[in-house]
N, C-alpha and C. Protein backbone atom coordinates (compact mmCIF):
# COMPACT_ATOMS: atom_id res chain seq x y z
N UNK A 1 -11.13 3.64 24.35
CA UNK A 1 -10.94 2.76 23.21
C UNK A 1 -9.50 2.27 23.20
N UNK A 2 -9.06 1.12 22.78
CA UNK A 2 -7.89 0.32 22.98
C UNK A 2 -7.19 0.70 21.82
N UNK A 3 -6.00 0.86 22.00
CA UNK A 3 -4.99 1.17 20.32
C UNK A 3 -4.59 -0.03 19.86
N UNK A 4 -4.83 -1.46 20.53
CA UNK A 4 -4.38 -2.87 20.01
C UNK A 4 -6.08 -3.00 18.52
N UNK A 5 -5.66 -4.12 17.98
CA UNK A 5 -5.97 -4.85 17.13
C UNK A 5 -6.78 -5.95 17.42
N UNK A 6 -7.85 -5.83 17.27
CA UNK A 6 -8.55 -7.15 17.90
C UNK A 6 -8.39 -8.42 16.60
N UNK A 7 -7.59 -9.71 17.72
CA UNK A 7 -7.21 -10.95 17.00
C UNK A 7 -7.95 -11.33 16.32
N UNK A 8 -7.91 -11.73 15.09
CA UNK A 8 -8.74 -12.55 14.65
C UNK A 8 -9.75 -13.66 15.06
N UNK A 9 -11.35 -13.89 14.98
CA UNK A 9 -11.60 -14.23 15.31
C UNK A 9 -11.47 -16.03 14.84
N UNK A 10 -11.62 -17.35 14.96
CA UNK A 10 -11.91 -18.67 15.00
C UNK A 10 -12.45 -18.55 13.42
N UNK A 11 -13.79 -17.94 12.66
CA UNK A 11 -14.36 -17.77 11.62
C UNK A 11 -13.26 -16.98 10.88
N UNK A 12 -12.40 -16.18 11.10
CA UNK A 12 -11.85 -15.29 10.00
C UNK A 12 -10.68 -16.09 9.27
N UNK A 13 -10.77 -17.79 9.87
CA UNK A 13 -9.81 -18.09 8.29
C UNK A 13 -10.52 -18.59 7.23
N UNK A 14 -12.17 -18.59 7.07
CA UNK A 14 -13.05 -18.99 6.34
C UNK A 14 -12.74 -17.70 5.36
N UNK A 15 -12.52 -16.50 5.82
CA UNK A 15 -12.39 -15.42 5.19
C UNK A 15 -11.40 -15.12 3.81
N UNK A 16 -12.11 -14.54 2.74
CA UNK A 16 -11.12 -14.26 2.04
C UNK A 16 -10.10 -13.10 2.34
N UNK A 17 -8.76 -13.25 1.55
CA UNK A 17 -7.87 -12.05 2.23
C UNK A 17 -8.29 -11.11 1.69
N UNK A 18 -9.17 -10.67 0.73
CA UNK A 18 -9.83 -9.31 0.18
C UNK A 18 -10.58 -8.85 1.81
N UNK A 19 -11.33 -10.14 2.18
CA UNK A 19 -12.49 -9.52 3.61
C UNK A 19 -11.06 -9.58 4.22
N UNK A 20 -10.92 -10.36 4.39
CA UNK A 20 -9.83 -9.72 6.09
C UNK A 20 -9.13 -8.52 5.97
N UNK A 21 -9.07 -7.98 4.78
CA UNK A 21 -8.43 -6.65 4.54
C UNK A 21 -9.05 -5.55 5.11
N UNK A 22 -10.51 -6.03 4.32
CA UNK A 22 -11.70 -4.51 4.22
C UNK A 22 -11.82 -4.74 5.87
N UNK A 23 -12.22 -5.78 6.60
CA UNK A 23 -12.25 -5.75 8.00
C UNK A 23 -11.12 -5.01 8.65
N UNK A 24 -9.95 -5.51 8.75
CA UNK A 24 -8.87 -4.63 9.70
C UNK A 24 -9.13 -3.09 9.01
N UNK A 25 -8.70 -3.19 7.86
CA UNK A 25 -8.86 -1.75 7.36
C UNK A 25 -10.37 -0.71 8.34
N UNK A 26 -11.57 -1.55 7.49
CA UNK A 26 -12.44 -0.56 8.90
C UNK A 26 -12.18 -0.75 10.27
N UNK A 27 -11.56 -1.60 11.12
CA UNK A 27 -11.48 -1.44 12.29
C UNK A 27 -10.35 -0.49 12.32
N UNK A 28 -9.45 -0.27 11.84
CA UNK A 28 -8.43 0.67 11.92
C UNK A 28 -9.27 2.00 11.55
N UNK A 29 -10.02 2.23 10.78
CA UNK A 29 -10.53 3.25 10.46
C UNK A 29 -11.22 4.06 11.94
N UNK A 30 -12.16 3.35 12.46
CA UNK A 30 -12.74 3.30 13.64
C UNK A 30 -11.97 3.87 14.83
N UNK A 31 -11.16 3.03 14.63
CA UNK A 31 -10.00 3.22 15.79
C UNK A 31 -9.30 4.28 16.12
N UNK A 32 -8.77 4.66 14.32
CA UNK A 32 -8.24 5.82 14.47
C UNK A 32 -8.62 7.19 14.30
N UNK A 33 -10.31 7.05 13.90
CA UNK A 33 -11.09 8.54 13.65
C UNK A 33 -10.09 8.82 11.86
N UNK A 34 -10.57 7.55 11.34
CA UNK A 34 -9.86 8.34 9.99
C UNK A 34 -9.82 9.75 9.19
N UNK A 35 -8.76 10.74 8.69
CA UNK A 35 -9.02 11.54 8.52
C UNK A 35 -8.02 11.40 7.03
N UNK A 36 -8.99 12.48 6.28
CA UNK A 36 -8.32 12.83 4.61
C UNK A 36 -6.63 13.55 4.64
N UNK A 37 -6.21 12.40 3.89
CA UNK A 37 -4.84 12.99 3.49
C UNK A 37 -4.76 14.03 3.44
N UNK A 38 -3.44 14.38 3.76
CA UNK A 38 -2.58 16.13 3.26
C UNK A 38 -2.00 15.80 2.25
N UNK A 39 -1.82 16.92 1.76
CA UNK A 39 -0.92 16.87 0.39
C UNK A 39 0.25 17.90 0.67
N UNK A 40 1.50 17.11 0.03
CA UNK A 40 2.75 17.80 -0.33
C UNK A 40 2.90 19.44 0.50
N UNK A 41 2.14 20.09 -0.57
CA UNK A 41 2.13 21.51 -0.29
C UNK A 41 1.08 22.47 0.75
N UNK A 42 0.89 21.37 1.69
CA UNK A 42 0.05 21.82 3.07
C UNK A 42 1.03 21.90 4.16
N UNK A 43 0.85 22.58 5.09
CA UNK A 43 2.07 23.45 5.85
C UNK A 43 1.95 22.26 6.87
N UNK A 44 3.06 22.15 7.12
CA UNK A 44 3.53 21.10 8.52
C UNK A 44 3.73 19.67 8.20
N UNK A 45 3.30 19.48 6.73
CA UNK A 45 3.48 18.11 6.06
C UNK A 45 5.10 17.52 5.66
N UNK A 46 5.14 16.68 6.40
CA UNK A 46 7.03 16.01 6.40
C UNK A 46 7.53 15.52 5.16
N UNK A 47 8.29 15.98 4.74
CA UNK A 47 8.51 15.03 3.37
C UNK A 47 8.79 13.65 3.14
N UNK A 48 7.96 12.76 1.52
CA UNK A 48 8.33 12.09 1.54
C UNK A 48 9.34 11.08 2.35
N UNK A 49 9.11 9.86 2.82
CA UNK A 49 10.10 9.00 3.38
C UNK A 49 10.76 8.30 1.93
N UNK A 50 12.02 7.52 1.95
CA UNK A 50 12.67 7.11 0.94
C UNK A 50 12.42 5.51 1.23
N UNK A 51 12.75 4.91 0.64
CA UNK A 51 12.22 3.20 0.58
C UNK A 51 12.94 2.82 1.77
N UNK A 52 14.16 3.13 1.89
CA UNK A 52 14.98 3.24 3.45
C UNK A 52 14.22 3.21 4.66
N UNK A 53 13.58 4.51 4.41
CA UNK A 53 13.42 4.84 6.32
C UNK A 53 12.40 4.31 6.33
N UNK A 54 11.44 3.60 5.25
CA UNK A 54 10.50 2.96 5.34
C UNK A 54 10.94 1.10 5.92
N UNK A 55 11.66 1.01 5.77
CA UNK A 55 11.76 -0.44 6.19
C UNK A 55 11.89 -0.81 7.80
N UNK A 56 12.26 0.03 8.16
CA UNK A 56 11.71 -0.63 9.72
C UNK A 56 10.18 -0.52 10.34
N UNK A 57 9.65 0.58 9.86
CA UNK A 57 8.16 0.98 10.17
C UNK A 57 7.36 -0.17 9.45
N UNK A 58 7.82 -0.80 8.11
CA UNK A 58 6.99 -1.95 7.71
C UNK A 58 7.58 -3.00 8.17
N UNK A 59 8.67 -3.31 8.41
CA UNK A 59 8.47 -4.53 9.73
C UNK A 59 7.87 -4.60 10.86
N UNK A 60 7.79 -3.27 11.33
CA UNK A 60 6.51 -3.62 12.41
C UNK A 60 5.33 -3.85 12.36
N UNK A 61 4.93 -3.27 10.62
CA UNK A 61 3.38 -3.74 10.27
C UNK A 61 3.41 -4.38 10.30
N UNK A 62 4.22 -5.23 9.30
CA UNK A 62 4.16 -6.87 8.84
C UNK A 62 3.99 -8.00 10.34
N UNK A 63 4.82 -7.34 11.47
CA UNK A 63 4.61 -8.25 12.49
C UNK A 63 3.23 -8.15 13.17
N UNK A 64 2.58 -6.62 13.19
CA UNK A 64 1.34 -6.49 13.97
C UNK A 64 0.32 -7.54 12.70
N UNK A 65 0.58 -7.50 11.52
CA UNK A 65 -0.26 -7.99 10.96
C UNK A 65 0.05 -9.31 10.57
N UNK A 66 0.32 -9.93 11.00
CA UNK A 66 1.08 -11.30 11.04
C UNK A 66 0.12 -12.27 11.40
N UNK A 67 -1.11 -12.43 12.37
CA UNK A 67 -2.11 -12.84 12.53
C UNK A 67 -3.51 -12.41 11.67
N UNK A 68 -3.65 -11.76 10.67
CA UNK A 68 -4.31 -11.55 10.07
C UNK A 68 -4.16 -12.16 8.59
N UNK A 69 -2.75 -12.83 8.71
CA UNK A 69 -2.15 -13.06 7.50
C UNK A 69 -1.94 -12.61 6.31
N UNK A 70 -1.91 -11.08 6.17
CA UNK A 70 -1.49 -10.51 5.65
C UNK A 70 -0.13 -9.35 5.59
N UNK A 71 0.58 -9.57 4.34
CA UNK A 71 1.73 -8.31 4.34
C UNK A 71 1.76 -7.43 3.60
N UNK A 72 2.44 -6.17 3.91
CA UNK A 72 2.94 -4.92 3.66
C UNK A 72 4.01 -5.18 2.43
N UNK A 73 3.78 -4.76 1.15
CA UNK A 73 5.54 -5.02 0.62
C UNK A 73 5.59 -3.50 -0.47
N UNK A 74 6.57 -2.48 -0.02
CA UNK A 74 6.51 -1.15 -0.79
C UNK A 74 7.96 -1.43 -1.19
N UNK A 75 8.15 -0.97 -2.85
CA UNK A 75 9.15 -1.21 -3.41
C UNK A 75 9.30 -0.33 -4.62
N UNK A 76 10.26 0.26 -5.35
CA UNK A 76 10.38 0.95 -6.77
C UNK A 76 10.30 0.41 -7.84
N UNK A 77 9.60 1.04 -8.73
CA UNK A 77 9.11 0.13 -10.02
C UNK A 77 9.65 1.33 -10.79
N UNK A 78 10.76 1.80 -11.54
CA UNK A 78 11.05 2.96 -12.91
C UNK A 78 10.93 3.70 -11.83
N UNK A 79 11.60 4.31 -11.38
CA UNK A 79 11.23 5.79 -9.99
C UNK A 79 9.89 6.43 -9.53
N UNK A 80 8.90 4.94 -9.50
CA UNK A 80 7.62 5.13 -8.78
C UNK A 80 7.49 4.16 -7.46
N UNK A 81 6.97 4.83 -6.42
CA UNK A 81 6.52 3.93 -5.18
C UNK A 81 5.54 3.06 -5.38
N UNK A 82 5.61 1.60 -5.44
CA UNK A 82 4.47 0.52 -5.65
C UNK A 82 4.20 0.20 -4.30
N UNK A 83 3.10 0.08 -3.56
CA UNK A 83 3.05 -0.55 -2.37
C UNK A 83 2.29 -1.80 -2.60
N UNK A 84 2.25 -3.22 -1.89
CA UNK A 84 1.56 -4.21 -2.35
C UNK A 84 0.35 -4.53 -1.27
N UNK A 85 -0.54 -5.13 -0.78
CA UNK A 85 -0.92 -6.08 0.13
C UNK A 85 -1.13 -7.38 -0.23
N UNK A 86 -0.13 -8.12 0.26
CA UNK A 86 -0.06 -9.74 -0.09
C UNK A 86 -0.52 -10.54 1.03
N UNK A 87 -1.36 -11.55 0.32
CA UNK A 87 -1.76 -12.74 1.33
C UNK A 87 -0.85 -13.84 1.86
N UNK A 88 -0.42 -14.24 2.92
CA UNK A 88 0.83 -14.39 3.24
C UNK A 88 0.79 -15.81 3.04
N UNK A 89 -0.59 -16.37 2.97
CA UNK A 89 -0.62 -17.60 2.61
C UNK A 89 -0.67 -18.54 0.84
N UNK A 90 -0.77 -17.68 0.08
CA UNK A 90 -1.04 -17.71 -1.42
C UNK A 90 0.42 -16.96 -2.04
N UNK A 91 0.68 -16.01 -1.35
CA UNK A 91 1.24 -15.06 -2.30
C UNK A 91 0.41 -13.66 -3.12
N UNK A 92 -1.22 -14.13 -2.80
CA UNK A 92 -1.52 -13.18 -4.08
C UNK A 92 -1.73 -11.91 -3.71
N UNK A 93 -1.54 -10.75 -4.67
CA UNK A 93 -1.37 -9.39 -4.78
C UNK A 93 -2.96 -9.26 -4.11
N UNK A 94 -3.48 -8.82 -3.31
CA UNK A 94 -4.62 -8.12 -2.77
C UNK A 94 -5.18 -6.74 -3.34
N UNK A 95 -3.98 -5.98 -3.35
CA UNK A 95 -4.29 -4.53 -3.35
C UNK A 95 -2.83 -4.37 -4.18
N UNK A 96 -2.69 -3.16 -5.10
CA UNK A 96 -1.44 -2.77 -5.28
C UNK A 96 -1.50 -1.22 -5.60
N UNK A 97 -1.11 -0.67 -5.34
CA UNK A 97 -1.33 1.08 -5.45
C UNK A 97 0.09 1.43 -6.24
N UNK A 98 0.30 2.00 -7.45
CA UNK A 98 -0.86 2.89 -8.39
C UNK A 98 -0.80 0.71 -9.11
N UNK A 99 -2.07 0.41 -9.31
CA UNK A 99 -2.23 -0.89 -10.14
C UNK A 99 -1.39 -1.03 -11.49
N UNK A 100 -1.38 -2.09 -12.22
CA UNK A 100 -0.64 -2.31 -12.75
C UNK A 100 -0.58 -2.04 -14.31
N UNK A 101 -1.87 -1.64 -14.44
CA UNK A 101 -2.63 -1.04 -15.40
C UNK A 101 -2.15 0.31 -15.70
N UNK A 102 -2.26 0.91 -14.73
CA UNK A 102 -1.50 2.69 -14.25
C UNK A 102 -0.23 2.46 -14.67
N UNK A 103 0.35 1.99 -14.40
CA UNK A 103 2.02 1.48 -14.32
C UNK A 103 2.76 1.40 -15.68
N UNK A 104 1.50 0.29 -16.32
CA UNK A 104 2.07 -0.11 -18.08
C UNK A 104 1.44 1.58 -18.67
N UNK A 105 0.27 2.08 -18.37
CA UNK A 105 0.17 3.58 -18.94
C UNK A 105 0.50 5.01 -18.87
N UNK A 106 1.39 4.64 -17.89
CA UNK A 106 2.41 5.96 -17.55
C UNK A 106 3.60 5.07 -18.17
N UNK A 107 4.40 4.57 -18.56
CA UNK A 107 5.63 3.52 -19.49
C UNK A 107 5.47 4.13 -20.46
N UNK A 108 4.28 3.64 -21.02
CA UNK A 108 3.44 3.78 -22.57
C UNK A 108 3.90 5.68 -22.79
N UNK A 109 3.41 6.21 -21.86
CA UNK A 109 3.02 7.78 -22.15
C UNK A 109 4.99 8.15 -22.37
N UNK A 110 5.42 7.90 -20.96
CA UNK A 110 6.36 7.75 -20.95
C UNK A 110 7.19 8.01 -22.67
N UNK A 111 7.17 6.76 -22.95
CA UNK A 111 7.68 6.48 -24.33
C UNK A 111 7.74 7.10 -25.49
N UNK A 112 5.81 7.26 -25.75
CA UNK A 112 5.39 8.45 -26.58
C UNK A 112 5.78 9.18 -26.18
N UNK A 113 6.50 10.38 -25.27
CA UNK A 113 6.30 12.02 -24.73
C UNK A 113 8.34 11.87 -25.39
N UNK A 114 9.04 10.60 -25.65
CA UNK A 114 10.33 10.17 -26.16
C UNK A 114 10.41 10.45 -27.57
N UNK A 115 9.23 9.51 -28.44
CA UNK A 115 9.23 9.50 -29.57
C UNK A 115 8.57 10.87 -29.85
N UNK A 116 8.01 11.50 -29.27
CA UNK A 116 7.62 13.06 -29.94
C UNK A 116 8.65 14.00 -29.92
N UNK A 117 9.54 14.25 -29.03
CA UNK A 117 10.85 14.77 -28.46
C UNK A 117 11.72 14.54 -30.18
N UNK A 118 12.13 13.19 -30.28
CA UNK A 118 12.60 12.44 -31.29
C UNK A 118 12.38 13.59 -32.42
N UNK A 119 10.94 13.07 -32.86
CA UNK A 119 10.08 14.02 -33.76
C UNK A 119 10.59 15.14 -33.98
N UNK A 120 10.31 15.83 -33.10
CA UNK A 120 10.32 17.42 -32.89
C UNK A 120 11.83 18.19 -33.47
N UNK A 121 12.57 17.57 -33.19
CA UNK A 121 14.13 17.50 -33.25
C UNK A 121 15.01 18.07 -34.22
């Protein structure tokens, strides 16, 4: 089995960037015998990378995925990791991990867990 990326085909700019996602995504899956995350406190697991050492490893995504027309964009939002997948032709957000929904309700909790503190006082 080949570790390259098979190019897009002639039909895949009919494609929306949601499908061209779920496509590379399962062919990567395939490819790589996907297997379930480790977590933190499983032995041999490397710690966290910092937004730093992440930026050269996502320039190389962004270039392998450059024909698929889609990008990689991981950035800090309040001292949380947001990662994006953007369509390189629109701009629009594809995917965003934790969503943005998550984001305004950890703020929110955030706030309240302030004003109870306040309270308590």
């Amino acid at each position: 089995m080949s570790d390259q990326v098979n190019e897009p085909s002639q039909g895949a700019h009919a494609l929306t960037a949601q499908q061209r996602l779920d496509t590379l995504l399962a062919q990567l899956n395939r490819q790589s015998g996907s297997t379930p995350p480790q977590h933190e406190g499983d032995p041999g697991v490397a710690p966290t990378p910092t937004l730093g050492e992440l930026s050269m490893p996502l320039s190389r995504i962004n270039e392998a995925m450059r024909p698929y027309r889609i990008e990689f964009d991981i950035n800090s939002y309040e001292n949380r990791t947001v990662a994006k997948v953007i369509d390189r032709d629109s701009g629009e957000v594809i995917r965003q991990i934790p969503r943005e929904e998550i984001l305004r309700i950890a703020e929110s909790l955030s706030e309240m867990q302030g004003r109870l503190i306040d309270l308590e006082a």
